[in-house]
C-alpha atoms as a PDB file:
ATOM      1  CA  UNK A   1      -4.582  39.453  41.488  1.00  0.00           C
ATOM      2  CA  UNK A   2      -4.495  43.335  42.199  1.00  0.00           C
ATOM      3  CA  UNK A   3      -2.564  46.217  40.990  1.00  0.00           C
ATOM      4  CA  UNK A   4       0.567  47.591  43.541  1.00  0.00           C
ATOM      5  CA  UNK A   5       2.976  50.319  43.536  1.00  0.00           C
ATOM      6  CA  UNK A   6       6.282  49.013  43.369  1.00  0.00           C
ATOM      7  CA  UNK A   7       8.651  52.079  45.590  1.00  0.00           C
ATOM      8  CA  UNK A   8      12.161  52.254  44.953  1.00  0.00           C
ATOM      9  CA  UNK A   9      15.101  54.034  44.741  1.00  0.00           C
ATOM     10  CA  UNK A  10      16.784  54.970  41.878  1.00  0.00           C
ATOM     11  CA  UNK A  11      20.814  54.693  40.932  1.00  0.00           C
ATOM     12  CA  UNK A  12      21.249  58.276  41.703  1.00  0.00           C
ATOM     13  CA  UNK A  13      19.507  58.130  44.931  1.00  0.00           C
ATOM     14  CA  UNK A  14      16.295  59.901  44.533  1.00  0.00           C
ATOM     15  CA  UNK A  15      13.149  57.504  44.067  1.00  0.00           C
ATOM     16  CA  UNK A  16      10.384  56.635  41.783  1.00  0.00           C
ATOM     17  CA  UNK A  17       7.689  53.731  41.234  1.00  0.00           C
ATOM     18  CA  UNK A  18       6.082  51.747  39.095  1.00  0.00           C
ATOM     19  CA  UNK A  19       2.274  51.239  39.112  1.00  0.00           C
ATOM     20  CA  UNK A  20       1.473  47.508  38.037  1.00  0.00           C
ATOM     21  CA  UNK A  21      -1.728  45.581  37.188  1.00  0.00           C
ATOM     22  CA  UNK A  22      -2.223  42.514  38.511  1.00  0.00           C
ATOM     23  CA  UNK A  23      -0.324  40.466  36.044  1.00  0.00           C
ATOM     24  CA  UNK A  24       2.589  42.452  37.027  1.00  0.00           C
ATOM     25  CA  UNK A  25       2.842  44.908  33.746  1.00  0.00           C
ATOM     26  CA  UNK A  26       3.950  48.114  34.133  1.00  0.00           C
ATOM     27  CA  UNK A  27       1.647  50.683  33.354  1.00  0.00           C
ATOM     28  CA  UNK A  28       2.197  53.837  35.243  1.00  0.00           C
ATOM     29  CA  UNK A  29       6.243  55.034  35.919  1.00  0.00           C
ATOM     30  CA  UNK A  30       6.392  58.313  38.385  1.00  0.00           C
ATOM     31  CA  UNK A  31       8.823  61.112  37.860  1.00  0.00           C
ATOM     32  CA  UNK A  32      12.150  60.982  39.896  1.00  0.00           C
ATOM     33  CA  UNK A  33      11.728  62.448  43.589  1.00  0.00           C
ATOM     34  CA  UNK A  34      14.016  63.969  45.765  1.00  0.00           C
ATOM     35  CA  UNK A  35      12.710  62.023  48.846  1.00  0.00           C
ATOM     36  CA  UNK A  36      11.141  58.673  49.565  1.00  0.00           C
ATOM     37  CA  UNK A  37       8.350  60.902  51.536  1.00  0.00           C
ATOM     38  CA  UNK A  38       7.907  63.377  48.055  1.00  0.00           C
ATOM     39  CA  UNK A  39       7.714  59.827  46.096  1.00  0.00           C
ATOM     40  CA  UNK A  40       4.521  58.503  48.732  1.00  0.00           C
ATOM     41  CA  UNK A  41       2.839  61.487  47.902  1.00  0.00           C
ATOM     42  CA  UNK A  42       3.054  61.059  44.414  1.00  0.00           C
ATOM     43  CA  UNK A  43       1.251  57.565  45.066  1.00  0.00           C
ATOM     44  CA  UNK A  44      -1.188  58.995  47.069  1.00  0.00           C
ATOM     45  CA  UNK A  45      -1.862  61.555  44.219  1.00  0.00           C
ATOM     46  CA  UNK A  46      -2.084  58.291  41.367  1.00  0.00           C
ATOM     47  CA  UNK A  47      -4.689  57.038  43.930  1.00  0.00           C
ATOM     48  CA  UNK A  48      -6.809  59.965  44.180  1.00  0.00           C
ATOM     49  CA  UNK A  49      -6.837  61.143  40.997  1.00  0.00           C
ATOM     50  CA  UNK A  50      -6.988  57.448  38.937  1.00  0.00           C
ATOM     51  CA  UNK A  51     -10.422  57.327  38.542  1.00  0.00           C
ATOM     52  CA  UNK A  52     -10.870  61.242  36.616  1.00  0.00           C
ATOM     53  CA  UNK A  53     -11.023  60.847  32.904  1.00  0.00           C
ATOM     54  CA  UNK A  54     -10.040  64.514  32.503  1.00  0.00           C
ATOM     55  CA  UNK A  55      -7.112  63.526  34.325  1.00  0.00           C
ATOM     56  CA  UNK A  56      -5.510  62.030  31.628  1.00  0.00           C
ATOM     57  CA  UNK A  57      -3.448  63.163  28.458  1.00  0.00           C
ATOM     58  CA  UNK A  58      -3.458  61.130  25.460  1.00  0.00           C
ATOM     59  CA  UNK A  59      -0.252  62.320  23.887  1.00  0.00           C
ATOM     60  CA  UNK A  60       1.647  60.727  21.062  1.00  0.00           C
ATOM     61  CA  UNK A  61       5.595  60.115  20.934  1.00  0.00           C
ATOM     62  CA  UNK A  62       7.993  61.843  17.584  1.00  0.00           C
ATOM     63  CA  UNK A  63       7.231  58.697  16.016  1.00  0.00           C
ATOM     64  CA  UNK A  64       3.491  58.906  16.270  1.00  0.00           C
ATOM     65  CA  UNK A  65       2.981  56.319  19.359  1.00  0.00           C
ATOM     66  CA  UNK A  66       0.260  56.711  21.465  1.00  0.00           C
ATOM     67  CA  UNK A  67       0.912  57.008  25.463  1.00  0.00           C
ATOM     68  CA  UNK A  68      -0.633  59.264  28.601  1.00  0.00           C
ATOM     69  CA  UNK A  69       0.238  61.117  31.802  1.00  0.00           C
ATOM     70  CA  UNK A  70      -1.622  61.139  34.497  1.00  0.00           C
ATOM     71  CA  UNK A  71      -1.942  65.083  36.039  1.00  0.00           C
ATOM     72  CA  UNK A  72      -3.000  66.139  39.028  1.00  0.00           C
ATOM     73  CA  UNK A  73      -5.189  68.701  39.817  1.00  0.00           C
ATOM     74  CA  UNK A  74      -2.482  71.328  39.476  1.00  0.00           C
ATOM     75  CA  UNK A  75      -1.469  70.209  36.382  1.00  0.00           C
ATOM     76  CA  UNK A  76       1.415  68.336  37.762  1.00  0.00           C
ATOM     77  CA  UNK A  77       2.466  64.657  35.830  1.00  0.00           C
ATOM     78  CA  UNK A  78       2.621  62.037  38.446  1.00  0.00           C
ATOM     79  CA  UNK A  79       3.278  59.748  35.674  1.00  0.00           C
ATOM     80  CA  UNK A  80       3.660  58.335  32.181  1.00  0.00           C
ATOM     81  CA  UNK A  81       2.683  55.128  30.444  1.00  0.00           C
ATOM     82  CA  UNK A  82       4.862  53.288  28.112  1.00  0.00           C
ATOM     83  CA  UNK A  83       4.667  53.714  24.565  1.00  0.00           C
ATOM     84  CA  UNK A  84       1.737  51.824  22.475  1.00  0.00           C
ATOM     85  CA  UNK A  85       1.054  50.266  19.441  1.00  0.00           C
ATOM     86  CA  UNK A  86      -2.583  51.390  18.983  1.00  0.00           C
ATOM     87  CA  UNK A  87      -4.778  53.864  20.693  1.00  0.00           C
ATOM     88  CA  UNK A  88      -6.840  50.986  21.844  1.00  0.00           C
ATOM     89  CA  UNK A  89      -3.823  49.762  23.872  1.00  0.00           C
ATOM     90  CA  UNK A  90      -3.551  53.145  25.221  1.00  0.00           C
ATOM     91  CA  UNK A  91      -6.931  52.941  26.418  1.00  0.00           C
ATOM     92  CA  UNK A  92      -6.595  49.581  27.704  1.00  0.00           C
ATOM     93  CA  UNK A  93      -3.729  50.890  30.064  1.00  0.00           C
ATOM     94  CA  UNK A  94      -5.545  53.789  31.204  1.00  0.00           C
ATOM     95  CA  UNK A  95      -8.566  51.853  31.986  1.00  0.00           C
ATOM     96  CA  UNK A  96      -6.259  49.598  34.035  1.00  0.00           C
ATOM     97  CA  UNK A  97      -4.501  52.761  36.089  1.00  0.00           C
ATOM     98  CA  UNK A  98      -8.298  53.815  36.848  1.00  0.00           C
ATOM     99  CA  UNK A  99      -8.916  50.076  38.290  1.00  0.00           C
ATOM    100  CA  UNK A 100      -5.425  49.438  39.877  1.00  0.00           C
ATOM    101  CA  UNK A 101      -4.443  52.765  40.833  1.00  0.00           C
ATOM    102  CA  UNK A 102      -7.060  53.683  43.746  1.00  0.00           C
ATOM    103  CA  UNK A 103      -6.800  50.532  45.528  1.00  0.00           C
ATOM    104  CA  UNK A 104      -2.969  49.215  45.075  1.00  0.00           C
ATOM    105  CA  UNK A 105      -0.866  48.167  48.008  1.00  0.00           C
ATOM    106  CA  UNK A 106       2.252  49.752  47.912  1.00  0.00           C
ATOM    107  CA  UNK A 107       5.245  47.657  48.094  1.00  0.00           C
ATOM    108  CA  UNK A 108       8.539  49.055  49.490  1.00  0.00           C
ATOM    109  CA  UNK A 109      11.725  48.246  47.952  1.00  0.00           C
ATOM    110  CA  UNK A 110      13.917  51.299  49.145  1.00  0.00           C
END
């Protein structure tokens, strides 16, 4: 089953998505946007720049958990992964952003 980008707006009216793998896990969540168009270029951004390595910023939370964002090539975060347990589960989820992320439908739930 393949990865999609789930589009949708927000309680306060601005929108966001999800990135999920093919079982349906979240593994990529956007910033807010102001506009649904400002939110489809963010997914257009996770899709070109999914498959850089140096894209990506291992980073770990106050309490030591391991998680990334995904930058684009102006240094902008197009997203965040949830918190892990290990840094192999970290790596797990970035390895399934590079795989789902370039070639995701995008479903629209605005």
């Amino acid at each position: 089953m393949a990865g999609k980008f789930d589009l949708k707006k927000s309680p306060s009216g601005k929108f966001m998505f999800n990135l999920k793998a093919g079982n349906n896990q979240v593994i990529l969540t956007s910033e807010l946007y102001e506009s649904k168009s400002a939110a489809q270029n963010g997914i257009k951004s996770v899709k070109k720049n999914a498959v850089s390595d140096a894209r990506y910023e291992r980073k770990a939370s106050s309490k030591g958990q391991p998680y990334f964002v995904l930058k684009a090539t102006n240094g902008e975060i197009i997203g965040k992964s949830e918190m892990y347990t290990s840094n192999s589960g970290m790596e797990n989820g970035i390895a399934s952003v590079k795989k789902n992320g370039p070639t995701a439908e995008v479903k629209d739930n605005t």
